[in-house]
C-alpha atoms as a PDB file:
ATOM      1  CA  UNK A   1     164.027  61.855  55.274  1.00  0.00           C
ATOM      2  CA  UNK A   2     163.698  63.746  52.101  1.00  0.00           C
ATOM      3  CA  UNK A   3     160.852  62.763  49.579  1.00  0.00           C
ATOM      4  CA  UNK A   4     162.263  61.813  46.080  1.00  0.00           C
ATOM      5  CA  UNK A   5     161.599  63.742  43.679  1.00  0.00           C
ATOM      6  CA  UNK A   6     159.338  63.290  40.710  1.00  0.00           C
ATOM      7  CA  UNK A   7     162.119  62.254  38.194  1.00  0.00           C
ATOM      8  CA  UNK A   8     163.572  60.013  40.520  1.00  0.00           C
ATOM      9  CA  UNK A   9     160.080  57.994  40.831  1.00  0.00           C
ATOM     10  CA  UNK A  10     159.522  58.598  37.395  1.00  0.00           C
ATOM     11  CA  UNK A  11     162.836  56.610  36.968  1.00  0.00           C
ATOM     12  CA  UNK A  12     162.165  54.142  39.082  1.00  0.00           C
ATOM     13  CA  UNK A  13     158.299  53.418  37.278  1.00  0.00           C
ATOM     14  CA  UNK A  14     160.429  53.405  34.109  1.00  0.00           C
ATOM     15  CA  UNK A  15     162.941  50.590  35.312  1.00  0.00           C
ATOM     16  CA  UNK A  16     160.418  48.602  36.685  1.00  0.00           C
ATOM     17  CA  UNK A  17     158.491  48.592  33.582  1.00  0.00           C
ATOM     18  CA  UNK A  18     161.417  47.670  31.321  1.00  0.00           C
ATOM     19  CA  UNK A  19     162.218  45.074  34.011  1.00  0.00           C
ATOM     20  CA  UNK A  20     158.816  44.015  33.856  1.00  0.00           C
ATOM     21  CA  UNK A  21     159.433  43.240  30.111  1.00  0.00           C
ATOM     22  CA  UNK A  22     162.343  41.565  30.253  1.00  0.00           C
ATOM     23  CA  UNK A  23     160.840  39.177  32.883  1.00  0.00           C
ATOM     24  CA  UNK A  24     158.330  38.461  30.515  1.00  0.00           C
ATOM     25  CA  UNK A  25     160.424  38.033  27.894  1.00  0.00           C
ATOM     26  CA  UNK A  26     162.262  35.224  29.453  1.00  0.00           C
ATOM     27  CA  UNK A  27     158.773  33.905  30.912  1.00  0.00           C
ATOM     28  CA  UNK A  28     160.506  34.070  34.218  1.00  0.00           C
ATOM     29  CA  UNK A  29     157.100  33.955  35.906  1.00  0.00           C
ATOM     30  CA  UNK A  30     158.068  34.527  39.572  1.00  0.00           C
ATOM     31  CA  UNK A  31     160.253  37.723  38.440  1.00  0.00           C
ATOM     32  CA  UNK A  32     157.402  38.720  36.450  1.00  0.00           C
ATOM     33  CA  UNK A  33     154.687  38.568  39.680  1.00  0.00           C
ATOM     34  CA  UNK A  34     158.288  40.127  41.645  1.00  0.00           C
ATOM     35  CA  UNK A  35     157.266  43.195  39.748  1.00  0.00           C
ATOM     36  CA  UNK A  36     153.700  43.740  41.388  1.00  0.00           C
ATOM     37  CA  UNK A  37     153.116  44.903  44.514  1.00  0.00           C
ATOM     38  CA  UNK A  38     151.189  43.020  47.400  1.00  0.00           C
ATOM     39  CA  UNK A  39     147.707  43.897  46.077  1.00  0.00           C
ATOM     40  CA  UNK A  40     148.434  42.886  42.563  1.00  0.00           C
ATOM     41  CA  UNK A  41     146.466  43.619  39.844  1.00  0.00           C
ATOM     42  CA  UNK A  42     145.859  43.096  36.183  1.00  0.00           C
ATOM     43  CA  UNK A  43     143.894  44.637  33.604  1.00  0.00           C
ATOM     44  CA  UNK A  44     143.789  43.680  29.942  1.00  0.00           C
ATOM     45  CA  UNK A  45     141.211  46.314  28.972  1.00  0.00           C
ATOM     46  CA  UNK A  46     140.663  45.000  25.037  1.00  0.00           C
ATOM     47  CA  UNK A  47     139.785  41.719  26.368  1.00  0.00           C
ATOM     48  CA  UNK A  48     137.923  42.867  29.380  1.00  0.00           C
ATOM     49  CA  UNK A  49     139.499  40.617  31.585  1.00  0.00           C
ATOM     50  CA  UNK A  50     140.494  41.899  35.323  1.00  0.00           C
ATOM     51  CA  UNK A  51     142.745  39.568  37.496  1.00  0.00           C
ATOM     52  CA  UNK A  52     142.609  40.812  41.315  1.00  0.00           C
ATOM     53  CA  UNK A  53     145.528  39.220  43.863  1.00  0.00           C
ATOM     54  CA  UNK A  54     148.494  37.518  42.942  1.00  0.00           C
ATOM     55  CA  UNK A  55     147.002  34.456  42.250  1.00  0.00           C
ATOM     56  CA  UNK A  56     144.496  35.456  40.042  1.00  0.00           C
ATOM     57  CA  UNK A  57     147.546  37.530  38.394  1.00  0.00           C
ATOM     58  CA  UNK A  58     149.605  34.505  38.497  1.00  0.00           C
ATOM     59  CA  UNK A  59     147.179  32.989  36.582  1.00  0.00           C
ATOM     60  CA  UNK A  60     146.356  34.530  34.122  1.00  0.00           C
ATOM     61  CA  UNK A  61     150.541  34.960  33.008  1.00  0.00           C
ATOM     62  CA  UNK A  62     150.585  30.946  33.571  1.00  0.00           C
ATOM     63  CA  UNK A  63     147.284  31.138  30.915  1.00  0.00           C
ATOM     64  CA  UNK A  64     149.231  33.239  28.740  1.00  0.00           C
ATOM     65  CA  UNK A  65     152.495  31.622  28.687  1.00  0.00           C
ATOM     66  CA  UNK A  66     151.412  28.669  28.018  1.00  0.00           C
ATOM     67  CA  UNK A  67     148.754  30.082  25.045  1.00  0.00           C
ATOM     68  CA  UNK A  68     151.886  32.081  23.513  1.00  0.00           C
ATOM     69  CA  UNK A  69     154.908  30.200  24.474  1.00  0.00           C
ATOM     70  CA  UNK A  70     156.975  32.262  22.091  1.00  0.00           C
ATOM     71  CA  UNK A  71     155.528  35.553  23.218  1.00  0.00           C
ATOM     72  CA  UNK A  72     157.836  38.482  22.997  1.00  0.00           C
ATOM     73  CA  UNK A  73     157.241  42.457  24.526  1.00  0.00           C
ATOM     74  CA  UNK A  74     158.876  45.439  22.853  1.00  0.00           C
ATOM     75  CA  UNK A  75     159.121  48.688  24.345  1.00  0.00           C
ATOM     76  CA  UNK A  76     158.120  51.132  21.617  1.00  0.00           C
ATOM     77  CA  UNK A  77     157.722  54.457  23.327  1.00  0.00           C
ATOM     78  CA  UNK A  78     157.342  55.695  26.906  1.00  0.00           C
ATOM     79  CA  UNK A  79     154.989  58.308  27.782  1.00  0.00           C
ATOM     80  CA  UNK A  80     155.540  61.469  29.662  1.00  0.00           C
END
């Protein structure tokens, strides 16, 4: 089997991310945890707060959500 290449996983990375957004965008919070892999992990670095595992990950979107119920992500740039 051939490896992808690098644009081709950049691509993918890119789609995930924008799917990522939408899923948050619609608070869909299973899609949203879909988007993780099994040893989820989040990291809101201004905040210092570091959520390891999907529950703790779950969390902290159900925390959000519920703080921001009208919450909306834009995509402004992505880096190369």
């Amino acid at each position: 089997m051939e490896a992808r290449s690098i644009d081709d996983r950049m691509k993918a990375r890119i789609q995930l991310v924008e799917e990522h957004i939408r899923l948050e965008n619609l608070h869909n919070l299973d899609g949203i945890l879909g988007t993780f892999g099994p040893d989820a992990r989040y990291d809101d670095e201004p905040w210092g707060d570091h959520r390891v595992g999907r529950d703790q990950v779950r969390l902290y979107y159900e925390q959000l959500l519920t703080a921001a119920p009208d919450l909306q992500q834009c995509k402004t740039s992505i880096r190369d």
